[in-house]
C-alpha atoms as a PDB file:
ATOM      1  CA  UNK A   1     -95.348 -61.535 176.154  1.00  0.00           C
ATOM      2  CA  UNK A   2     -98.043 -63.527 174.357  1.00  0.00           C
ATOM      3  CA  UNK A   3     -95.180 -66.955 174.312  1.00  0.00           C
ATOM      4  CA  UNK A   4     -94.839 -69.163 176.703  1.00  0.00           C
ATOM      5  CA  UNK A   5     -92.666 -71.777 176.895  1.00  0.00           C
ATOM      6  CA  UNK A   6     -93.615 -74.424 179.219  1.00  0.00           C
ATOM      7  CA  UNK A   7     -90.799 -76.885 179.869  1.00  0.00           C
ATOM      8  CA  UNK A   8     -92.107 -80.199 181.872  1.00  0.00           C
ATOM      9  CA  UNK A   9     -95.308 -81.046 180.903  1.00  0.00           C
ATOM     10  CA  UNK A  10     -96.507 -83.834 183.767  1.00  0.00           C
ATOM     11  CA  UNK A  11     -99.285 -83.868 185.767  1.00  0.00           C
ATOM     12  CA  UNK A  12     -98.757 -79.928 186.655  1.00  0.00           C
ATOM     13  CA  UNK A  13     -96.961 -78.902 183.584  1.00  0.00           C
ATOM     14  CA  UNK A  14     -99.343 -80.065 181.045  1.00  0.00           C
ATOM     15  CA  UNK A  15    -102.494 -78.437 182.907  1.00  0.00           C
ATOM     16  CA  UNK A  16    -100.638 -75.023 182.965  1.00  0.00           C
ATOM     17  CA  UNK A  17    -100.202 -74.930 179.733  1.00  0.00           C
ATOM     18  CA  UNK A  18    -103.871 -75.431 179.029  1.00  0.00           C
ATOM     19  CA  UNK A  19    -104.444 -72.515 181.065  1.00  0.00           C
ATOM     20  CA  UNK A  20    -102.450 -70.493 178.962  1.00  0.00           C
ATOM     21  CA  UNK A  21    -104.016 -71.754 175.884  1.00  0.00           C
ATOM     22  CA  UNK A  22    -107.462 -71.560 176.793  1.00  0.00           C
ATOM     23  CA  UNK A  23    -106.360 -67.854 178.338  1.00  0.00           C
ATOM     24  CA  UNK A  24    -104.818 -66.808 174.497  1.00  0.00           C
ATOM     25  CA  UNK A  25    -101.280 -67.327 174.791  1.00  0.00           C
ATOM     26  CA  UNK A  26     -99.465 -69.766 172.835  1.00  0.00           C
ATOM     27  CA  UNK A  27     -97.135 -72.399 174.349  1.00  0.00           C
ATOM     28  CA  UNK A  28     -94.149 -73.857 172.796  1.00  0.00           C
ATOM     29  CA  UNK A  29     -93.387 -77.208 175.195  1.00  0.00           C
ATOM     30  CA  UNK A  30     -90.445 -79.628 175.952  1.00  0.00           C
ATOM     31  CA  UNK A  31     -90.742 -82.865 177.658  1.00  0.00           C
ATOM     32  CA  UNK A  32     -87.918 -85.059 177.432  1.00  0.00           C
ATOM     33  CA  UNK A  33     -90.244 -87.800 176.405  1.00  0.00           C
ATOM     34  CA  UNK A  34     -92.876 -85.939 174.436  1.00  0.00           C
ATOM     35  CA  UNK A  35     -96.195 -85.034 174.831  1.00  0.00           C
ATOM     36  CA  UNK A  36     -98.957 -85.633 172.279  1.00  0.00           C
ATOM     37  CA  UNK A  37    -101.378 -84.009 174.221  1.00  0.00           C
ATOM     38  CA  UNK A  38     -99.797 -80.863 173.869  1.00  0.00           C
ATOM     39  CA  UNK A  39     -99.851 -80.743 170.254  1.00  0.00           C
ATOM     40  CA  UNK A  40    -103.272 -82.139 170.144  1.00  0.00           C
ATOM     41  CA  UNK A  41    -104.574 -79.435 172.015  1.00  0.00           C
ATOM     42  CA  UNK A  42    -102.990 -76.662 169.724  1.00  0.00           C
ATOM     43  CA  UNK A  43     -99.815 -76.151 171.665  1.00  0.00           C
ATOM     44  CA  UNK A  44     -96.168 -76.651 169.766  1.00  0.00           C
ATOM     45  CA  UNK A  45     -93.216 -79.186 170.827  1.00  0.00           C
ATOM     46  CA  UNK A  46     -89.534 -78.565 170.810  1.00  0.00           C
ATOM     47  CA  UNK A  47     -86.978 -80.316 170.611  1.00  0.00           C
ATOM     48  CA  UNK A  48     -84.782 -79.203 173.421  1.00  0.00           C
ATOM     49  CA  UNK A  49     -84.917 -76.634 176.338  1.00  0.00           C
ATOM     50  CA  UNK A  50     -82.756 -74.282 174.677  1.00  0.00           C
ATOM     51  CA  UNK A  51     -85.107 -74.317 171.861  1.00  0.00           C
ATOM     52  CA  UNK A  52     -88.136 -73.345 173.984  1.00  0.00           C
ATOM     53  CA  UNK A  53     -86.067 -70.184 175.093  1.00  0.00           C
ATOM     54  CA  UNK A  54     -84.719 -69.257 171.377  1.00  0.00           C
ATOM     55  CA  UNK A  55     -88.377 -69.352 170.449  1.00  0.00           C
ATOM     56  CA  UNK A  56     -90.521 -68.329 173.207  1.00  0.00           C
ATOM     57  CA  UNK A  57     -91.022 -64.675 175.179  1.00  0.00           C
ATOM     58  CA  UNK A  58     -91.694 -65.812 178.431  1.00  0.00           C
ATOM     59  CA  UNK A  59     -89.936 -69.597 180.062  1.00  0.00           C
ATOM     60  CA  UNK A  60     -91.794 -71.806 182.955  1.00  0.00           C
ATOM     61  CA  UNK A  61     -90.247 -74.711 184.536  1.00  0.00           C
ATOM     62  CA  UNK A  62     -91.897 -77.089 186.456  1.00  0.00           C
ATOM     63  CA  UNK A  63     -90.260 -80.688 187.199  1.00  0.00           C
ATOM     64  CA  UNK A  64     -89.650 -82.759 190.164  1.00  0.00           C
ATOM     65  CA  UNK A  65     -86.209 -82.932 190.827  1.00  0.00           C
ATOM     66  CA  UNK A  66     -83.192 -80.312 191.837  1.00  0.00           C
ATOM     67  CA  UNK A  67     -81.243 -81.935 189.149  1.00  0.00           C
ATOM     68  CA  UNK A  68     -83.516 -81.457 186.188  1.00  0.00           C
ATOM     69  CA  UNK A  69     -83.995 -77.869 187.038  1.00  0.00           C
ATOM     70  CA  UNK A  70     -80.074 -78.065 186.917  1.00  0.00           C
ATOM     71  CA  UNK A  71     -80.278 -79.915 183.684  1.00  0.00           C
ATOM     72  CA  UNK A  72     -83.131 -77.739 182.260  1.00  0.00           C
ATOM     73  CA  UNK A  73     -80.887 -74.269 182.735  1.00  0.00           C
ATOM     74  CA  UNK A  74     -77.301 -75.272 182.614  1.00  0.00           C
ATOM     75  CA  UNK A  75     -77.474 -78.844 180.560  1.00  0.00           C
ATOM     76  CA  UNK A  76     -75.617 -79.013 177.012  1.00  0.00           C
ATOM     77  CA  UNK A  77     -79.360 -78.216 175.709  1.00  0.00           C
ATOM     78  CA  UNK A  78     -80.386 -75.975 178.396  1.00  0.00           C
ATOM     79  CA  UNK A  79     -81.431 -72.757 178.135  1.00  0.00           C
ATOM     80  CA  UNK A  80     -78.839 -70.603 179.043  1.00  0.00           C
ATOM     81  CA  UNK A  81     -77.619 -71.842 175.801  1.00  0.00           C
ATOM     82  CA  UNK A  82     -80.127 -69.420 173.559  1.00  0.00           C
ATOM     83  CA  UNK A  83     -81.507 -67.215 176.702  1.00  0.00           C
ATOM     84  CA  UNK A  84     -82.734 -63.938 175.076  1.00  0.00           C
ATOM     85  CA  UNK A  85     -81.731 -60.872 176.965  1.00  0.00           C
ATOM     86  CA  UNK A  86     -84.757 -59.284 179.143  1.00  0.00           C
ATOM     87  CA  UNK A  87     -86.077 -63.105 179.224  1.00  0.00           C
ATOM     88  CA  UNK A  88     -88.328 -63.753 182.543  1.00  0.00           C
ATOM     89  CA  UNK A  89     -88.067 -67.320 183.904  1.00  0.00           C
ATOM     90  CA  UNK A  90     -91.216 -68.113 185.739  1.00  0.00           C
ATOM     91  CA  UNK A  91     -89.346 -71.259 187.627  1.00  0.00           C
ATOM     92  CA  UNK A  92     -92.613 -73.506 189.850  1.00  0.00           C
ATOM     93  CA  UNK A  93     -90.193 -76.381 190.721  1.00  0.00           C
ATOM     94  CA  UNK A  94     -90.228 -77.094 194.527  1.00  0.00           C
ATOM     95  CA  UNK A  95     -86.319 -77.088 195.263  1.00  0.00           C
ATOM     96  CA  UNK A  96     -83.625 -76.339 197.763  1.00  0.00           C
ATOM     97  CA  UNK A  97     -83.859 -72.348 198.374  1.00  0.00           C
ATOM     98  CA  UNK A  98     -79.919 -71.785 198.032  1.00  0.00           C
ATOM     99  CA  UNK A  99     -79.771 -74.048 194.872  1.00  0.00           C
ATOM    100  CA  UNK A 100     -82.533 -71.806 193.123  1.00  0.00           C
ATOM    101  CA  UNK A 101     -80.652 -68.492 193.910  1.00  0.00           C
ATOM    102  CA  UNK A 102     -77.593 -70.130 192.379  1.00  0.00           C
ATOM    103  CA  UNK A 103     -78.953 -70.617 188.802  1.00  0.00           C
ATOM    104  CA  UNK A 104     -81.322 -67.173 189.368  1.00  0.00           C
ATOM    105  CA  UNK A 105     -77.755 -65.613 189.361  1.00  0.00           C
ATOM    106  CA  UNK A 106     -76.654 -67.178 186.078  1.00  0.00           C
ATOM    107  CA  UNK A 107     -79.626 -66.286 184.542  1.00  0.00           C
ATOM    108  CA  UNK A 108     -78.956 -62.882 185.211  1.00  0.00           C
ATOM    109  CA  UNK A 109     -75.683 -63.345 183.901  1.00  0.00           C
ATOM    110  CA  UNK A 110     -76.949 -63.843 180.714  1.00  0.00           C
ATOM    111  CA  UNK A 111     -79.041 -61.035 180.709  1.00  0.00           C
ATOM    112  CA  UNK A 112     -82.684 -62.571 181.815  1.00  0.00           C
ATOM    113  CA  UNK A 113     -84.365 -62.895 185.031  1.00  0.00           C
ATOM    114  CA  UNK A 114     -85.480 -66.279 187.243  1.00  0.00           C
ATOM    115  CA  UNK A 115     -88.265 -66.110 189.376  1.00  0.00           C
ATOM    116  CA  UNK A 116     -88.956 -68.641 192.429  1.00  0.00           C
ATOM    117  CA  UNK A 117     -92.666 -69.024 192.139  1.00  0.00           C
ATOM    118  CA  UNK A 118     -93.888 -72.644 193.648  1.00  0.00           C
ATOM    119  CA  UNK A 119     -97.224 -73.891 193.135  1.00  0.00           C
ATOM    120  CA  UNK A 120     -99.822 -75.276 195.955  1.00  0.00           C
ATOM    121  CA  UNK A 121    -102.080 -77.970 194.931  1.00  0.00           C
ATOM    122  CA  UNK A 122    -102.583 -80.847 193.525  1.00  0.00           C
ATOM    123  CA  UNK A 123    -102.799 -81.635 189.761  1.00  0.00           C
ATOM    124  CA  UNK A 124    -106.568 -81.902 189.740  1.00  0.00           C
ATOM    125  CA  UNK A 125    -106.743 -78.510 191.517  1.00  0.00           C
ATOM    126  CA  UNK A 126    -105.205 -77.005 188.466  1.00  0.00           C
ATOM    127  CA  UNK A 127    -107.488 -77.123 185.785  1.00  0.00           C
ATOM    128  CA  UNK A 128    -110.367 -75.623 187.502  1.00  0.00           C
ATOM    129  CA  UNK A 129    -107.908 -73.251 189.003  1.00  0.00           C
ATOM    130  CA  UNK A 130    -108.204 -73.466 192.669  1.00  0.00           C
ATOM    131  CA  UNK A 131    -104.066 -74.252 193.157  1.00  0.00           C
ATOM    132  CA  UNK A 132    -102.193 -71.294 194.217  1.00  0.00           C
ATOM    133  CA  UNK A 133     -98.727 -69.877 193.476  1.00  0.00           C
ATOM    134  CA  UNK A 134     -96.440 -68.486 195.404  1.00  0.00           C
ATOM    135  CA  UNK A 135     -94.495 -65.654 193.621  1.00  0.00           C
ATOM    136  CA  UNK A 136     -91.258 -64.255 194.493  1.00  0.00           C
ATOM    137  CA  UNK A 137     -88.255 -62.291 193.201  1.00  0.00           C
ATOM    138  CA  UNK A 138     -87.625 -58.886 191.924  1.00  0.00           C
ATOM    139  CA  UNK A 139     -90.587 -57.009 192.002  1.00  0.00           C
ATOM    140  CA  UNK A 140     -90.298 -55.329 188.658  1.00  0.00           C
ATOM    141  CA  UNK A 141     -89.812 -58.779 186.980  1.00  0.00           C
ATOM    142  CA  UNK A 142     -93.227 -60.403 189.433  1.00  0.00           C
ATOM    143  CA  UNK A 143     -95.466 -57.290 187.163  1.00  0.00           C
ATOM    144  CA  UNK A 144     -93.860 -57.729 183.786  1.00  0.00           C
ATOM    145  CA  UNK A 145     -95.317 -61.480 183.623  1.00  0.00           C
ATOM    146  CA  UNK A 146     -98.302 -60.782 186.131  1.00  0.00           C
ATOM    147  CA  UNK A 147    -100.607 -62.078 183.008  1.00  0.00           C
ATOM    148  CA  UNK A 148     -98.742 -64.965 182.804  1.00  0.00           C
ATOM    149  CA  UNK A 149     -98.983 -65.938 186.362  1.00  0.00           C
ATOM    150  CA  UNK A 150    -103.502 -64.845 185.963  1.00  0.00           C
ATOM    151  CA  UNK A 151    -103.186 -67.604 183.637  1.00  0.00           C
ATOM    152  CA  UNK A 152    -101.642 -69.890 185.396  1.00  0.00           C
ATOM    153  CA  UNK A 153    -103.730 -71.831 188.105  1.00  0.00           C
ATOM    154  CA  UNK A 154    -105.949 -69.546 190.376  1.00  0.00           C
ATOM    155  CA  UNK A 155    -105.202 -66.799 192.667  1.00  0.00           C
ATOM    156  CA  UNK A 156    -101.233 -66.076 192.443  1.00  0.00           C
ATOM    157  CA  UNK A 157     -99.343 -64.045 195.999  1.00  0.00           C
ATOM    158  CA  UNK A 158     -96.355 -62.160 196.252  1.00  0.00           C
ATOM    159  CA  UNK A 159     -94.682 -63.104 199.189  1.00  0.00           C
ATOM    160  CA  UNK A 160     -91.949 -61.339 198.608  1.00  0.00           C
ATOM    161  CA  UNK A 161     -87.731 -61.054 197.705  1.00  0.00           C
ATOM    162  CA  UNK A 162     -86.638 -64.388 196.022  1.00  0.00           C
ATOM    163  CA  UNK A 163     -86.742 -67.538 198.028  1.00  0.00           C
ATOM    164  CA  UNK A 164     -89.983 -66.805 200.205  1.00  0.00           C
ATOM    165  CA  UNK A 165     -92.342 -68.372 197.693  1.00  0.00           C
ATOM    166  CA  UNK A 166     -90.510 -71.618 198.477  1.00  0.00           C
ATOM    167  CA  UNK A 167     -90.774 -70.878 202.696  1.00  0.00           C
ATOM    168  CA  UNK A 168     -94.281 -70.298 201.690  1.00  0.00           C
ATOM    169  CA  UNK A 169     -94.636 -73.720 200.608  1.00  0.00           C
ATOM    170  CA  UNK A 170     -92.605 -75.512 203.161  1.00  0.00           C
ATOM    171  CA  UNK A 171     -95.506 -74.275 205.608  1.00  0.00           C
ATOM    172  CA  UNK A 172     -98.245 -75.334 203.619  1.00  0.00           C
ATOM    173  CA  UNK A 173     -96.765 -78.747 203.216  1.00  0.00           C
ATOM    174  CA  UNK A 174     -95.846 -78.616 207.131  1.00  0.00           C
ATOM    175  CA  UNK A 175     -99.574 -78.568 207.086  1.00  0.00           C
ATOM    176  CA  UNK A 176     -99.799 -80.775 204.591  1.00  0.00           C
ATOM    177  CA  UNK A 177     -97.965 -83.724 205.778  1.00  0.00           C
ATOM    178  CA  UNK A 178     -99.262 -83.729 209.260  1.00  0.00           C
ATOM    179  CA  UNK A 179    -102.893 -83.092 208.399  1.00  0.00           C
ATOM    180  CA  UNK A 180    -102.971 -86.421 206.010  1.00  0.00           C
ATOM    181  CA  UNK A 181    -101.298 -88.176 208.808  1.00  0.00           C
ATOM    182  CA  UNK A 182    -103.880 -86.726 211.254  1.00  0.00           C
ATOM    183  CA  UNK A 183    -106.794 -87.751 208.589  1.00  0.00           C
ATOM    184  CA  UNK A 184    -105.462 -91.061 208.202  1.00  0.00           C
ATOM    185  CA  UNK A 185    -104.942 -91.860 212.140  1.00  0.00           C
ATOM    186  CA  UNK A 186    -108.935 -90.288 212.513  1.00  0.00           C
ATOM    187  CA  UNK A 187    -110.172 -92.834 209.602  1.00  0.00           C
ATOM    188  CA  UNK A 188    -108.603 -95.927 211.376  1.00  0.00           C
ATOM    189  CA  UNK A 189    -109.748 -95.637 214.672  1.00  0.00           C
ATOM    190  CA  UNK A 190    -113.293 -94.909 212.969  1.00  0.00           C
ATOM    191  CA  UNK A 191    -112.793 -98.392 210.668  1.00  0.00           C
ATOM    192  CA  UNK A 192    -111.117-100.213 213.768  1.00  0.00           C
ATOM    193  CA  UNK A 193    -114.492 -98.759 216.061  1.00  0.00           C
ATOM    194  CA  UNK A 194    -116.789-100.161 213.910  1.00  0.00           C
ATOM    195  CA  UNK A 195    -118.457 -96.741 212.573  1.00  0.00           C
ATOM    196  CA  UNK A 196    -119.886 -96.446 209.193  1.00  0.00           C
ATOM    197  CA  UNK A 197    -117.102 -94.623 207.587  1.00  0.00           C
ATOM    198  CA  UNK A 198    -119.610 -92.885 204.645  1.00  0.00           C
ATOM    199  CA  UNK A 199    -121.411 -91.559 207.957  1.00  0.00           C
ATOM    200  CA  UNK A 200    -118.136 -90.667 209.751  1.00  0.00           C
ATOM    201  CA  UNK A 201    -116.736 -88.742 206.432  1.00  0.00           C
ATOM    202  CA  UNK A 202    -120.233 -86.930 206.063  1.00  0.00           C
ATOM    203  CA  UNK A 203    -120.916 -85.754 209.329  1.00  0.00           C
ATOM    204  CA  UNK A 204    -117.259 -84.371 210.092  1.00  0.00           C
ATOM    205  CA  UNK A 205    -116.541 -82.530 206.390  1.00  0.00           C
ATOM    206  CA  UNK A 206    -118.168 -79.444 207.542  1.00  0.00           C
ATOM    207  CA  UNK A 207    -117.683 -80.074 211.432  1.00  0.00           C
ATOM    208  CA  UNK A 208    -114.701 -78.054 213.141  1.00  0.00           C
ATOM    209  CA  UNK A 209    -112.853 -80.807 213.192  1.00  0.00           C
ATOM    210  CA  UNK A 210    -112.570 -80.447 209.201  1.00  0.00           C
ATOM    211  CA  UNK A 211    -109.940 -79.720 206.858  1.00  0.00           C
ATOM    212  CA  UNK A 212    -109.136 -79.962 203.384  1.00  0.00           C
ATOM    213  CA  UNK A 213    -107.186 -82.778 203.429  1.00  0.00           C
ATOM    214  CA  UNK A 214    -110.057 -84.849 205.416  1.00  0.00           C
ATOM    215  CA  UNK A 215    -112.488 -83.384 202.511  1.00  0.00           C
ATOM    216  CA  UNK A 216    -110.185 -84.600 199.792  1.00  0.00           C
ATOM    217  CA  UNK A 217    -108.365 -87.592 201.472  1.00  0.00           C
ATOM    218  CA  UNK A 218    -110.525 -89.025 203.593  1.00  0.00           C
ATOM    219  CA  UNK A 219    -112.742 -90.689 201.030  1.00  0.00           C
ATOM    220  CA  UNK A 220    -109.728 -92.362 199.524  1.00  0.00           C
ATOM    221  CA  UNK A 221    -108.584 -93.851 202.949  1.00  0.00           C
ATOM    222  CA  UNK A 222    -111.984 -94.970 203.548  1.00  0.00           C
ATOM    223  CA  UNK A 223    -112.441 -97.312 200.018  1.00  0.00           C
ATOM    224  CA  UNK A 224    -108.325 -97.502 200.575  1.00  0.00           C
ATOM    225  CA  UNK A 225    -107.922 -96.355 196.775  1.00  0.00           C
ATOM    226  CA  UNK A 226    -104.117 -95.187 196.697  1.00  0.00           C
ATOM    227  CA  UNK A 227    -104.286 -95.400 192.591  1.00  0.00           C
ATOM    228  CA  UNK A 228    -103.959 -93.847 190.530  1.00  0.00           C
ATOM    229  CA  UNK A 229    -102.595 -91.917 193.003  1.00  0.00           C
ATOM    230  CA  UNK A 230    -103.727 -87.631 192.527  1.00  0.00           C
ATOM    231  CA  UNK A 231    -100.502 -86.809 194.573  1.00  0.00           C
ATOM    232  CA  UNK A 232     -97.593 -89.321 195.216  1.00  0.00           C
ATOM    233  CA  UNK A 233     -95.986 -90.157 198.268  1.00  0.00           C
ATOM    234  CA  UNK A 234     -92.592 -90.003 196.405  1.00  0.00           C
ATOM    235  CA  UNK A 235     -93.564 -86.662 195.308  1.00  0.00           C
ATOM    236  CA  UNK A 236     -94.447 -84.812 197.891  1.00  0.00           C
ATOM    237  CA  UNK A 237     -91.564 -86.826 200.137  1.00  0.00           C
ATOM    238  CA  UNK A 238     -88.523 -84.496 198.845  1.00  0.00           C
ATOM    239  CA  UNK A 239     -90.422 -81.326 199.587  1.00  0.00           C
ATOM    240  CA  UNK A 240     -90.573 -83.083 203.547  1.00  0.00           C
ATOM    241  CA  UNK A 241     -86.629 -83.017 203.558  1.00  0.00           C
ATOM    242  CA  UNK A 242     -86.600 -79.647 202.732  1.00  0.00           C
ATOM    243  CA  UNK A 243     -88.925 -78.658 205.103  1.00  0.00           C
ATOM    244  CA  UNK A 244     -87.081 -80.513 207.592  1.00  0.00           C
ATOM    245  CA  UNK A 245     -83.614 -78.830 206.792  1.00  0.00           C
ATOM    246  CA  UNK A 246     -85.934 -75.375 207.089  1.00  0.00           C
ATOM    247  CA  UNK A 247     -86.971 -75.982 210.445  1.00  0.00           C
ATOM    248  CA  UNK A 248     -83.640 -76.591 211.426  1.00  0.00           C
ATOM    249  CA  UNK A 249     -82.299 -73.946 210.024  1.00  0.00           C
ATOM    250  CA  UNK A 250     -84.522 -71.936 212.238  1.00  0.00           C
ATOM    251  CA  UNK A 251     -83.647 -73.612 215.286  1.00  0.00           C
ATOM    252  CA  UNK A 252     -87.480 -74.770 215.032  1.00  0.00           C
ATOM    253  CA  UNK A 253     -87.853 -78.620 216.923  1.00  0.00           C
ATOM    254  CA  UNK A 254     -91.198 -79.051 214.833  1.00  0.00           C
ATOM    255  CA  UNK A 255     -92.143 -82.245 216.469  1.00  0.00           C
ATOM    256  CA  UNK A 256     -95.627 -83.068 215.063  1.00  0.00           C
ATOM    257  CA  UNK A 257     -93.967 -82.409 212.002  1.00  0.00           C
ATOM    258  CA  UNK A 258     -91.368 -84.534 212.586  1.00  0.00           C
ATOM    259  CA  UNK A 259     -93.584 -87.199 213.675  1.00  0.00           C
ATOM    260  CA  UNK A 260     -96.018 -87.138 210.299  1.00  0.00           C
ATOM    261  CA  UNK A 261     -92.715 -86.854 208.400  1.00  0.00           C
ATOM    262  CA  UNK A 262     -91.367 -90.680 210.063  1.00  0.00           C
ATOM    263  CA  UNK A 263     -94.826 -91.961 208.279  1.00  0.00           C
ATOM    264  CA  UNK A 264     -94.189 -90.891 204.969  1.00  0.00           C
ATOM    265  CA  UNK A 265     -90.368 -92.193 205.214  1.00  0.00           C
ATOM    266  CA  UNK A 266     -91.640 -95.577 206.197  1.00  0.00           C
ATOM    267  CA  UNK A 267     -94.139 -95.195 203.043  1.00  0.00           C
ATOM    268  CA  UNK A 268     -91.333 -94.173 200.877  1.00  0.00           C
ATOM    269  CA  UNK A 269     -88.950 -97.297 202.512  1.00  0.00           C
ATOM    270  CA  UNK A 270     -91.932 -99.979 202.153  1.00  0.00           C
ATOM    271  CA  UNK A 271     -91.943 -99.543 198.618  1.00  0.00           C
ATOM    272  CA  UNK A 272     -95.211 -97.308 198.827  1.00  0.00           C
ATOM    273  CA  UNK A 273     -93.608 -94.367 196.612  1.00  0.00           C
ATOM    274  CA  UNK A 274     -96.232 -94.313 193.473  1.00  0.00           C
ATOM    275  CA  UNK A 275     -99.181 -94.776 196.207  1.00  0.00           C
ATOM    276  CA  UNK A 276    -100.872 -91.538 196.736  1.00  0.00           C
ATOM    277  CA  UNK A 277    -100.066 -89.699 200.196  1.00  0.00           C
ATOM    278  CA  UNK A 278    -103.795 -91.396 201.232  1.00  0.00           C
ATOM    279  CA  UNK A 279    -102.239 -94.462 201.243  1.00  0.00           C
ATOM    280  CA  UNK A 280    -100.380 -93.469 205.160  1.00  0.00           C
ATOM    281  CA  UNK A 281    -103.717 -94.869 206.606  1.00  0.00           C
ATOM    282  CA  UNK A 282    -102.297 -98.482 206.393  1.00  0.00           C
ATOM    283  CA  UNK A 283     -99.017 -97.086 207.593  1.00  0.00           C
ATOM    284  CA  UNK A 284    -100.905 -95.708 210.735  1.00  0.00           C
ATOM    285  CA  UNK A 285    -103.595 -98.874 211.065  1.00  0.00           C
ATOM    286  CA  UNK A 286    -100.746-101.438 210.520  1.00  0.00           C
ATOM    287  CA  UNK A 287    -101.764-102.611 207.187  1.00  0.00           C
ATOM    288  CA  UNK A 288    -100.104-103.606 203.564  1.00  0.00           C
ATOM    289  CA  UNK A 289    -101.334-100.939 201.374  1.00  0.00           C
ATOM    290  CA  UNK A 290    -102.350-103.428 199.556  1.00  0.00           C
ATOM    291  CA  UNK A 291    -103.592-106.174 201.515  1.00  0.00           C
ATOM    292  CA  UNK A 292    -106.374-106.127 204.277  1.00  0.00           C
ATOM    293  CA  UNK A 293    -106.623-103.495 206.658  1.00  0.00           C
ATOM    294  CA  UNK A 294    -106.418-103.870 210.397  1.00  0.00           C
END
């Protein structure tokens, strides 16, 4: 299974498939709106989904939206249309559990295999592989592309039968969306006290009060730099509704969840959607995103 064929090459498709370059395989793309880069970089560019699967040993999806995976799969160019029997679908997108399972079982209709396999990290975490994905599915179809998924970004888990590498990531994003908030309400009481924010950042990044997000995010809300924005509010923002229709699914009240999740839908509603996630200090400190900060 030396072909892969990467369909959605954005800011985590197109890294993956440098991965798999630089790693030997080749990678046959699709992008609805082309990418350059791709081909530059010794990689080939169809024409269609369903091409990518006539041509290609191994499929990965990755794309924002429930509907493109939808589109990607069962669209008049999808790739159900040419899916080769025995064909593994390595699917990363983040998207409802139920809906997944649904288009795993055509798949296997047709002969092939869909994996749920989310990934955690941002796009700049992929390149120097330190995101991490979350594997699951059948077992026997996990090992048969187990060199695809080395290749991928980083350390890869199994969590387990299909749909768990998606719970997987609606607690690390749980984590996620309440330790920005948390960074961002820490950063404006430090700017509204007065404190030298460079000294603030410095002398808490390897305190116990730490965390990633305070390593990565905090620098941002200090110089208030929401762009280009590494990862968007209105990205991560769909993956919060899931999480939220998780939890109560559970019967789990998640209320510091629920909290950190109201700041991101004001973001989302005040236009803020392109800003990166750092961008919740003004929504916590009262100010514009773009204007002065209070």
């Amino acid at each position: 299974m030396d072909h892969v064929g990467v369909i959605g090459l954005g800011k985590m498709g197109l890294p993956i498939a440098r991965n798999l370059m630089v790693r030997g395989f080749r990678v046959t793309g699709y992008r609805r709106s082309g990418s350059p880069e791709l081909v530059k970089e010794g990689g080939a560019l169809a024409a269609s989904a369903a091409q990518v699967a006539a041509e290609t040993d191994v499929l990965l999806s990755i794309v924002p939206e429930a509907e493109d995976v939808e589109e990607i799969i069962n669209g008049p160019a999808g790739t159900l249309r040419t899916l080769k029997p025995g064909t593994i679908h390595i699917e990363m997108s983040t998207i409802d559990v139920d809906r997944k399972a649904r288009l795993r079982d055509e798949v296997r209709a047709k002969g092939g295999d869909l994996l749920d396999c989310p990934i955690s990290g941002s796009p700049g975490m992929v390149a120097p592989r330190r995101a991490t994905t979350f594997a699951s599915g059948d077992p026997a179809s996990v090992s048969e592309v187990s060199a695809v998924l080395d290749a991928i970004s980083g350390p890869w888990i199994y969590t387990g039968t299909f749909g768990t590498g998606a719970k997987m990531k609606y607690v690390a994003n749980l984590l996620l969306a309440v330790h920005t908030v948390a960074a961002a309400e820490a950063m404006a009481l430090a700017r509204r006290s007065g404190l030298d924010l460079g000294l603030v950042q410095k002398t808490l990044d390897e305190s116990i009060a730490s965390s990633a997000i305070w390593k990565q995010r905090g620098p941002l809300m200090a110089e208030r730099s929401w762009s280009p924005a590494p990862g968007p509010v209105r990205t991560l923002h769909p993956i919060l509704e899931q999480i939220e229709d998780q939890a109560a699914k559970t019967g789990l009240s998640a209320s510091v969840f629920a909290a950190a999740k109201e700041v991101f839908d004001r973001a989302l509603a005040d236009g803020w959607g392109d800003l990166d996630i750092a961008c919740v200090h003004d929504q916590v400190s009262g100010g514009s995103a773009l204007g002065t900060p209070k």
